[in-house]
C-alpha atoms as a PDB file:
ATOM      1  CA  UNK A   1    -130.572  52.943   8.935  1.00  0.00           C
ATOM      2  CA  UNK A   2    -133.708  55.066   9.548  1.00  0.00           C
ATOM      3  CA  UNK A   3    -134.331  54.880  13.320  1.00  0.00           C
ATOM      4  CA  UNK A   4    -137.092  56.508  15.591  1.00  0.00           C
ATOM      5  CA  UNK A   5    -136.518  59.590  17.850  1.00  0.00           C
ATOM      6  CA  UNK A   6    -136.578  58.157  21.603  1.00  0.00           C
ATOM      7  CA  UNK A   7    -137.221  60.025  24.385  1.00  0.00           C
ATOM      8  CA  UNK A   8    -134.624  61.211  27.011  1.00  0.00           C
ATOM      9  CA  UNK A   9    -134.922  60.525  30.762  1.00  0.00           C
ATOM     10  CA  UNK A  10    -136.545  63.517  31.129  1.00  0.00           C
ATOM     11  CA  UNK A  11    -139.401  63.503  28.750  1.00  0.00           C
ATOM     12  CA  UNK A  12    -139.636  60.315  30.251  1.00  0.00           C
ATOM     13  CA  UNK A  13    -140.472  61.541  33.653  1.00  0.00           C
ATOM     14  CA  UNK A  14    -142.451  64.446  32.693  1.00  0.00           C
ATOM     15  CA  UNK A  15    -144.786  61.696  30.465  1.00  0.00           C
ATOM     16  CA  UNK A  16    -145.415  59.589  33.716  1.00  0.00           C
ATOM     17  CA  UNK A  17    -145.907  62.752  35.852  1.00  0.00           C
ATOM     18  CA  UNK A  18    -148.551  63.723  33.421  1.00  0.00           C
ATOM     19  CA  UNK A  19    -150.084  60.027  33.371  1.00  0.00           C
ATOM     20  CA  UNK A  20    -150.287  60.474  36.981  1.00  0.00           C
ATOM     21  CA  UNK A  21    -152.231  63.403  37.235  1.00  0.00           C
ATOM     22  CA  UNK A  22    -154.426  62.400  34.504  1.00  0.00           C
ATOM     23  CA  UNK A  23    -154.950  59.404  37.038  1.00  0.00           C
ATOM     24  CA  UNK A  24    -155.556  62.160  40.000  1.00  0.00           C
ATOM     25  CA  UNK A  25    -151.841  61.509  41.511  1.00  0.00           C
ATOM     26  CA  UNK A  26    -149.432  63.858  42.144  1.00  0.00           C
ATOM     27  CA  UNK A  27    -145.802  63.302  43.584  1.00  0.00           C
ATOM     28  CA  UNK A  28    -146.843  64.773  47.647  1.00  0.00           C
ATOM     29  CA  UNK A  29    -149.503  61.853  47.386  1.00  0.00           C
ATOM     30  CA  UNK A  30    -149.050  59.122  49.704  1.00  0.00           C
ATOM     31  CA  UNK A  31    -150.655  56.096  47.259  1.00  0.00           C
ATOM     32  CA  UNK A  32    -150.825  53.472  49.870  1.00  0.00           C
ATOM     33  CA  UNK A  33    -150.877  50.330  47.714  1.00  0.00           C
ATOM     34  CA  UNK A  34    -150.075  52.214  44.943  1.00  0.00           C
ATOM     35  CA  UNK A  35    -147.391  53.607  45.636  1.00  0.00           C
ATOM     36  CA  UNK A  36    -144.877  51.975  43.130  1.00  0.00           C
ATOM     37  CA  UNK A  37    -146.079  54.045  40.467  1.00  0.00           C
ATOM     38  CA  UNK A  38    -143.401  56.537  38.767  1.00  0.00           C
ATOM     39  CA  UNK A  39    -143.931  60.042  39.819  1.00  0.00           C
ATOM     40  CA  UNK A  40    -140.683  62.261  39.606  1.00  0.00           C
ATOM     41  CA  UNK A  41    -140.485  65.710  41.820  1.00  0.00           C
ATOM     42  CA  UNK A  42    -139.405  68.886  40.622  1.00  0.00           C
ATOM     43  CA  UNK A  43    -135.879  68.333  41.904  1.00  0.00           C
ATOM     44  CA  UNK A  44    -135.833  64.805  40.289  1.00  0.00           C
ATOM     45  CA  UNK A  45    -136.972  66.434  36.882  1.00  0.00           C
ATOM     46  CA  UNK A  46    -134.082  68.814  37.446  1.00  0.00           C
ATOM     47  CA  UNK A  47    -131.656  66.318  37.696  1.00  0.00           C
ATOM     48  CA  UNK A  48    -133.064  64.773  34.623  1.00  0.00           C
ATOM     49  CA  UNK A  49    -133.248  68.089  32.407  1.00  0.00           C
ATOM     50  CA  UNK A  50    -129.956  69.175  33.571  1.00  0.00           C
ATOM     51  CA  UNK A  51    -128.064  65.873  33.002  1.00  0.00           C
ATOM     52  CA  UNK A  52    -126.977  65.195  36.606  1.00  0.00           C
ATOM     53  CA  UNK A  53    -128.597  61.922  36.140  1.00  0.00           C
ATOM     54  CA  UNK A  54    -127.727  60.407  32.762  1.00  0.00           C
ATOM     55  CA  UNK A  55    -130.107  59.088  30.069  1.00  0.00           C
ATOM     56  CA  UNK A  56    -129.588  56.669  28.154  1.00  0.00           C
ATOM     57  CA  UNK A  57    -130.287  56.157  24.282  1.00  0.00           C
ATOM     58  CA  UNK A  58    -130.708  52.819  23.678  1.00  0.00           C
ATOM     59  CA  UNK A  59    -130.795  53.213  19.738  1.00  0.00           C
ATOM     60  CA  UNK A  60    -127.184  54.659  20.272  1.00  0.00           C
ATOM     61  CA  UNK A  61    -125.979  51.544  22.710  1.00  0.00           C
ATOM     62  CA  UNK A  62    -127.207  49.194  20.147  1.00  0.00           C
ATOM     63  CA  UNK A  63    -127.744  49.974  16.274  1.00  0.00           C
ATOM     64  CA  UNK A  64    -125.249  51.609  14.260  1.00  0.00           C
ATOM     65  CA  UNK A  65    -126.205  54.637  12.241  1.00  0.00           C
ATOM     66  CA  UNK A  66    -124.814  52.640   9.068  1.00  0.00           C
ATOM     67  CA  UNK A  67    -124.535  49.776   7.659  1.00  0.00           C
ATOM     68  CA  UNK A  68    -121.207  49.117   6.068  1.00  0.00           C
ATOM     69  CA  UNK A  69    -121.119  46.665   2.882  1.00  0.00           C
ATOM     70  CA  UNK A  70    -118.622  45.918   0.691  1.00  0.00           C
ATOM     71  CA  UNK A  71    -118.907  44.272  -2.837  1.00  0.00           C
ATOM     72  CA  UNK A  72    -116.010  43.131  -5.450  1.00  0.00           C
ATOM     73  CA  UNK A  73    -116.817  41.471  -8.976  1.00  0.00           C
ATOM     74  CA  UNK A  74    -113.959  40.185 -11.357  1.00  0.00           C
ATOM     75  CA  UNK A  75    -115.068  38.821 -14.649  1.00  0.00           C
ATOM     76  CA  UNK A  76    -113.099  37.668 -18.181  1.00  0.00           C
ATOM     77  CA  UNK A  77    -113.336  36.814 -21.224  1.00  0.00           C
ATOM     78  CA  UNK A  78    -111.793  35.666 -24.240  1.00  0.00           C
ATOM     79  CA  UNK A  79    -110.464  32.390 -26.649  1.00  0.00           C
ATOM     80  CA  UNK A  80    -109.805  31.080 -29.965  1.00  0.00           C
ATOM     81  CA  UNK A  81    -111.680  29.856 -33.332  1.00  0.00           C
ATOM     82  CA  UNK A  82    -112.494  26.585 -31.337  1.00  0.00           C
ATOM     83  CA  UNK A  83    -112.894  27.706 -27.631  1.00  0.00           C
ATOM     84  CA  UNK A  84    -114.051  30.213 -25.747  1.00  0.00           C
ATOM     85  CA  UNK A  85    -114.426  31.296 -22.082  1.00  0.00           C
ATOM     86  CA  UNK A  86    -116.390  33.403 -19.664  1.00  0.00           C
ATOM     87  CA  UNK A  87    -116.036  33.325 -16.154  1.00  0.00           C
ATOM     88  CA  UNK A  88    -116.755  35.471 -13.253  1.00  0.00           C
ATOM     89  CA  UNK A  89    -116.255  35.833  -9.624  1.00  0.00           C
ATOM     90  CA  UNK A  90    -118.084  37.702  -7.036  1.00  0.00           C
ATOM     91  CA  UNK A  91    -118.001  38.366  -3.407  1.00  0.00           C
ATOM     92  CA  UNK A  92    -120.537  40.294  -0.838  1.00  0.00           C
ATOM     93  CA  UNK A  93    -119.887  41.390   2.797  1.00  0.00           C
ATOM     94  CA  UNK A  94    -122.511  43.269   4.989  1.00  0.00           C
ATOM     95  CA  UNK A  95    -121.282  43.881   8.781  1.00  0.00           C
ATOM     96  CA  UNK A  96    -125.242  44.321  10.324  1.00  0.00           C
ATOM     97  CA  UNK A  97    -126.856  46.968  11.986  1.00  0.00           C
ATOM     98  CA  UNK A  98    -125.668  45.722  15.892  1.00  0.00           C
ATOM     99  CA  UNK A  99    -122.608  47.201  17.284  1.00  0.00           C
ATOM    100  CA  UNK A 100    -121.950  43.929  18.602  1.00  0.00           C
ATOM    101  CA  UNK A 101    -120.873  43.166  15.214  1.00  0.00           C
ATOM    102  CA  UNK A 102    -122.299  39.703  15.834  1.00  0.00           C
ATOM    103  CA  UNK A 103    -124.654  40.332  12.875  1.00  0.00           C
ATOM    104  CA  UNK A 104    -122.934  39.922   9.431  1.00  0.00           C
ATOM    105  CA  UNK A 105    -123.688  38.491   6.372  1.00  0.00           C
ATOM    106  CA  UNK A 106    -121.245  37.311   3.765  1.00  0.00           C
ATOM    107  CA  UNK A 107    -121.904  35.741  -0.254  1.00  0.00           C
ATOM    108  CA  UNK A 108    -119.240  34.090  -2.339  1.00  0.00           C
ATOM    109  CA  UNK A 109    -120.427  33.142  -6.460  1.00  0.00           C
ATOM    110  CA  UNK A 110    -118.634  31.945  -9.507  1.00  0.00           C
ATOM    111  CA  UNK A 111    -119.810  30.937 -12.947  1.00  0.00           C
ATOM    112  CA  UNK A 112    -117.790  29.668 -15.595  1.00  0.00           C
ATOM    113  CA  UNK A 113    -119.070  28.792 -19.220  1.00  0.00           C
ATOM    114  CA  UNK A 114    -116.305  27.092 -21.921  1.00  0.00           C
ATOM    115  CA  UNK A 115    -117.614  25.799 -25.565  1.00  0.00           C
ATOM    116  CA  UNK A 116    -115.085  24.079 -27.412  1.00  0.00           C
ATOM    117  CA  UNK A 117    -115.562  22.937 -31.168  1.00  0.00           C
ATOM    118  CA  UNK A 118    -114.823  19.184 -31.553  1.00  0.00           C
ATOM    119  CA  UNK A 119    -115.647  18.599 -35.250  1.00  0.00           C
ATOM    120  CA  UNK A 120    -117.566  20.236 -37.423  1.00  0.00           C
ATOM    121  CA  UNK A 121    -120.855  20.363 -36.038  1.00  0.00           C
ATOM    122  CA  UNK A 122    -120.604  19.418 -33.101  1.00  0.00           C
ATOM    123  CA  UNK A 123    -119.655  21.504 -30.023  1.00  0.00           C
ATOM    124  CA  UNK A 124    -119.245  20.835 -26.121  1.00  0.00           C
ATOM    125  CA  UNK A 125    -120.191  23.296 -23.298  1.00  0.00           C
ATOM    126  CA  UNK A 126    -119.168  23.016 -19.725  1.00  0.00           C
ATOM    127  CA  UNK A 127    -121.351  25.348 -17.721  1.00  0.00           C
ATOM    128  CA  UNK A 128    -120.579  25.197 -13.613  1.00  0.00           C
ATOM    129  CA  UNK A 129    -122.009  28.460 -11.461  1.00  0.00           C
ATOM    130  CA  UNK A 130    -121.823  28.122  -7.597  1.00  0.00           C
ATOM    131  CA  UNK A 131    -122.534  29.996  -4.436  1.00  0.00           C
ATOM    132  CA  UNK A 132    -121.956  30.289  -0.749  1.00  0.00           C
ATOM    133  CA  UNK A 133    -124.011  32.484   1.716  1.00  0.00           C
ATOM    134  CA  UNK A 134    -123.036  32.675   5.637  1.00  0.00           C
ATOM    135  CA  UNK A 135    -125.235  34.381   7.688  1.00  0.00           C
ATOM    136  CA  UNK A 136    -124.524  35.051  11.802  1.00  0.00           C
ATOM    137  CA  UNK A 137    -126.817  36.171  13.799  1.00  0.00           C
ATOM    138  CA  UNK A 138    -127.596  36.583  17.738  1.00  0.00           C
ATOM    139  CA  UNK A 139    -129.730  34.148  19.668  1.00  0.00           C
ATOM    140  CA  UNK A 140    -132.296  37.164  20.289  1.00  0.00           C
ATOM    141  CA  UNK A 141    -134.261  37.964  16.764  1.00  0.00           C
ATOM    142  CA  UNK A 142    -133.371  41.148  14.677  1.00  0.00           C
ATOM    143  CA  UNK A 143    -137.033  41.741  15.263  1.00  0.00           C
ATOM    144  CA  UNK A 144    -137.003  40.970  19.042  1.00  0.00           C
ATOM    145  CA  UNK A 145    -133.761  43.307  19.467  1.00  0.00           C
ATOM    146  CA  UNK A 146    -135.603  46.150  17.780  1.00  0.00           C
ATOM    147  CA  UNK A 147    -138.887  45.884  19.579  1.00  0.00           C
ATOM    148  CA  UNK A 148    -136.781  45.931  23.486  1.00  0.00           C
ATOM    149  CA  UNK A 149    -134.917  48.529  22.236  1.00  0.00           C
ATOM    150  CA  UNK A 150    -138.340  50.638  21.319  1.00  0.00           C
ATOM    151  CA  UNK A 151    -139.404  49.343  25.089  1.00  0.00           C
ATOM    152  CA  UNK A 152    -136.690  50.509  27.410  1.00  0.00           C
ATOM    153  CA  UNK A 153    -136.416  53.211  29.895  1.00  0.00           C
ATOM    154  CA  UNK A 154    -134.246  56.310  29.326  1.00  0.00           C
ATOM    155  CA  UNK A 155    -134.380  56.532  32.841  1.00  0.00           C
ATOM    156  CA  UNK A 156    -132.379  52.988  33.142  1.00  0.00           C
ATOM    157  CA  UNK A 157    -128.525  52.170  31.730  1.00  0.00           C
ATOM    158  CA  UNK A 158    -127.311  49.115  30.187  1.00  0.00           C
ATOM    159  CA  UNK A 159    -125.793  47.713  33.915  1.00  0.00           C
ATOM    160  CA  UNK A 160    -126.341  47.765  37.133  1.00  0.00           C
ATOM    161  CA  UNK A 161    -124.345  50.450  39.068  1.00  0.00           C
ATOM    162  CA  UNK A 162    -122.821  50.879  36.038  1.00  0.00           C
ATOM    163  CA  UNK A 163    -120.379  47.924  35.840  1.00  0.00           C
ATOM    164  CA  UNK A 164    -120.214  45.767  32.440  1.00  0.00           C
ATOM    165  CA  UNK A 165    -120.471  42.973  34.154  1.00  0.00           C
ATOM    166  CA  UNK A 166    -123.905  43.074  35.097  1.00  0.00           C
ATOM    167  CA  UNK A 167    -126.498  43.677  33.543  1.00  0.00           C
ATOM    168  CA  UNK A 168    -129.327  45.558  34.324  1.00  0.00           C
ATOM    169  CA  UNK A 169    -133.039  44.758  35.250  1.00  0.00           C
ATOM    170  CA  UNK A 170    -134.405  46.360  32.682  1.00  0.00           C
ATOM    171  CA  UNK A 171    -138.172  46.523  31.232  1.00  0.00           C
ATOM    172  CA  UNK A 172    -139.229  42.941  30.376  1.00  0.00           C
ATOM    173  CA  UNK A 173    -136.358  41.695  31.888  1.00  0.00           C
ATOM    174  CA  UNK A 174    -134.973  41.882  28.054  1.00  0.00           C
ATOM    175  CA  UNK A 175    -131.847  43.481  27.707  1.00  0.00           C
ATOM    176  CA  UNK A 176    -131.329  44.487  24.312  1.00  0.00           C
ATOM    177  CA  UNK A 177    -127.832  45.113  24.720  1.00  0.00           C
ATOM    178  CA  UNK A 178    -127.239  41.584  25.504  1.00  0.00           C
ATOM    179  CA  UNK A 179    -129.450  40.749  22.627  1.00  0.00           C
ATOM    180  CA  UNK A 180    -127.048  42.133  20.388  1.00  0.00           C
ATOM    181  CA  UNK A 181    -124.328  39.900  21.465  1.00  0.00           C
ATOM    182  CA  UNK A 182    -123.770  36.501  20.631  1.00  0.00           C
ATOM    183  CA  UNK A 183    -121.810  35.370  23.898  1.00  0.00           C
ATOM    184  CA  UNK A 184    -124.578  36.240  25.723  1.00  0.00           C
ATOM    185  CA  UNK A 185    -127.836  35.024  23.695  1.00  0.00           C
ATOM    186  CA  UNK A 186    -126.388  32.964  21.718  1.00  0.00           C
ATOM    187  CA  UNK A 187    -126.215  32.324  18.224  1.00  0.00           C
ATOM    188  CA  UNK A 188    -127.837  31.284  14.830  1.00  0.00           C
ATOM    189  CA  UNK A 189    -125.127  30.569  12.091  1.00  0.00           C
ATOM    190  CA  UNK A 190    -125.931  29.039   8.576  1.00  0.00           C
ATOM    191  CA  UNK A 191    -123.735  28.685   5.748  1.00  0.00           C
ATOM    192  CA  UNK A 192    -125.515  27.471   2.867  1.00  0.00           C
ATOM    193  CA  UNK A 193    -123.903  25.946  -0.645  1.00  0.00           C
ATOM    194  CA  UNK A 194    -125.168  25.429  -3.884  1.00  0.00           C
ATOM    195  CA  UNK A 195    -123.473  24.235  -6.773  1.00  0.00           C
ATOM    196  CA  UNK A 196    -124.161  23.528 -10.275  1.00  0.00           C
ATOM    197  CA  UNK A 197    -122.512  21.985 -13.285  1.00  0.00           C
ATOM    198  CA  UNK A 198    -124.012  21.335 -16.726  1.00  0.00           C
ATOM    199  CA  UNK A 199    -122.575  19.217 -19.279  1.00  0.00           C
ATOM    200  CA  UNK A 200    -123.415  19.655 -23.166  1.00  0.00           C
ATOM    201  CA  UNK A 201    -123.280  18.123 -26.492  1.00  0.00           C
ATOM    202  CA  UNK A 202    -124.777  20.401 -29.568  1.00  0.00           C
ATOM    203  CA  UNK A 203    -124.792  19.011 -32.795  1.00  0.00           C
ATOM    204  CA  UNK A 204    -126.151  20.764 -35.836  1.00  0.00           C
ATOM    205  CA  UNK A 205    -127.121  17.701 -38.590  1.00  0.00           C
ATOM    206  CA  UNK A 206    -125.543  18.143 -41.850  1.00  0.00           C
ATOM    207  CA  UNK A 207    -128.220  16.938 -44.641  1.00  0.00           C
ATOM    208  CA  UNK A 208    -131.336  18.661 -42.544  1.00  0.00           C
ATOM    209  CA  UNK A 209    -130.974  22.684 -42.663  1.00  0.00           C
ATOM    210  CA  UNK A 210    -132.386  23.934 -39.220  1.00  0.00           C
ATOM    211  CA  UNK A 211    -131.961  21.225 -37.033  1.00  0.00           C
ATOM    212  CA  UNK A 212    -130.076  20.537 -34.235  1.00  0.00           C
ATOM    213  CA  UNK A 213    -129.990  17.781 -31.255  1.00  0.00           C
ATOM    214  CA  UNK A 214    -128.855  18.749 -27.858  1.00  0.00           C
ATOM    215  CA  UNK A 215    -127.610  16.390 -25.308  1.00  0.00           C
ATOM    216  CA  UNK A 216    -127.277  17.995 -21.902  1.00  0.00           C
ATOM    217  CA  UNK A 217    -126.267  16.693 -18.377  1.00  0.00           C
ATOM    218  CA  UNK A 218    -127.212  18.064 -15.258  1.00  0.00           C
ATOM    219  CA  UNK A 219    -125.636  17.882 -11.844  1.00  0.00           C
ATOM    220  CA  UNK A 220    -126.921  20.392  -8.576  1.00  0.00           C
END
């Protein structure tokens, strides 16, 4: 998964110091009304830079550096003068970039062909193919996850004082690491199936070189 290099809590701070000066603050300033804005002392940067107060990398909390998938196929074939066979199975599983593992994909298919000879001339096919895709996903978007994620303050942790059972106030009030869980955002889940079977009659006529007539069913 290619991911972005985020900033630690202390390139952080020295970012907003620098915004602040650019402004014509500095951290002795007393702002008045303004005094909310983020302007870290030399001890604070310390603190930062020497890891006494953590950072936190969101991309690590949240996406996984791979992507595991795993894909098996089994196929045959085979028969006689008057009937052959081909069939083949497949399956797909993707586990999602979250670490929630509450993102996952999964894909069944089959297909099966069989011609038989009846008489001379005339031939029967039984074609059925079919497939099944699951798909689980969070409440919160992929797209929505990613974007908080490329939002979020180093400077901030996952929960408040620490404790997994809160979580914390965080930029946007969107905490991605609850919008990589489905207990907590919810969930989107859609298994779709589609299945097809064909039904066929081929008959080549006798007294006519060339031609043939085809009678095929359908059913989707």
């Amino acid at each position: 998964t290619s991911r972005n290099k985020p900033l630690n809590a202390y390139e952080n701070a020295v970012l907003n110091n620098e915004s602040n000066y650019n402004l014509g603050f500095n951290a002795s300033q007393n702002y008045g009304t303004i005094s909310k804005l983020p302007v870290f002392t030399s001890d604070k940067l310390e603190q930062y830079s020497s890891g006494a107060i953590p950072s936190t990398n969101w991309y690590d909390l949240v996406i996984n550096k791979y992507v595991p998938q795993v894909t098996h196929s089994l196929s045959g074939r085979g028969g006689t003068d008057k009937m052959t066979y081909f069939f083949s199975l497949g399956y797909f599983d993707e586990e999602g970039v979250w670490k929630s593992k509450d993102l996952w994909a999964k894909k069944y298919n089959f297909r099966s062909n069989i011609t038989a000879k009846i008489t001379k001339g005339l031939e029967a096919e039984f074609l059925i193919n079919g497939i099944q895709t699951v798909k689980h996903e969070p409440g919160e978007t992929s797209a929505g996850v990613i974007n908080t994620v490329n939002n979020q303050d180093p400077k901030l942790g996952p929960y408040a004082n620490n404790d997994p059972q809160y979580l914390q106030n965080v930029v946007e009030q969107r905490n991605p690491v609850a919008g990589s869980y489905d207990e907590i955002s919810g969930y989107r889940h859609r298994n779709n199936k589609n299945f097809n079977g064909i039904f066929a009659l081929n008959y080549t006529v006798p007294f006519l070189k060339g031609l043939k007539a085809r009678f095929m069913y359908n059913k989707g």
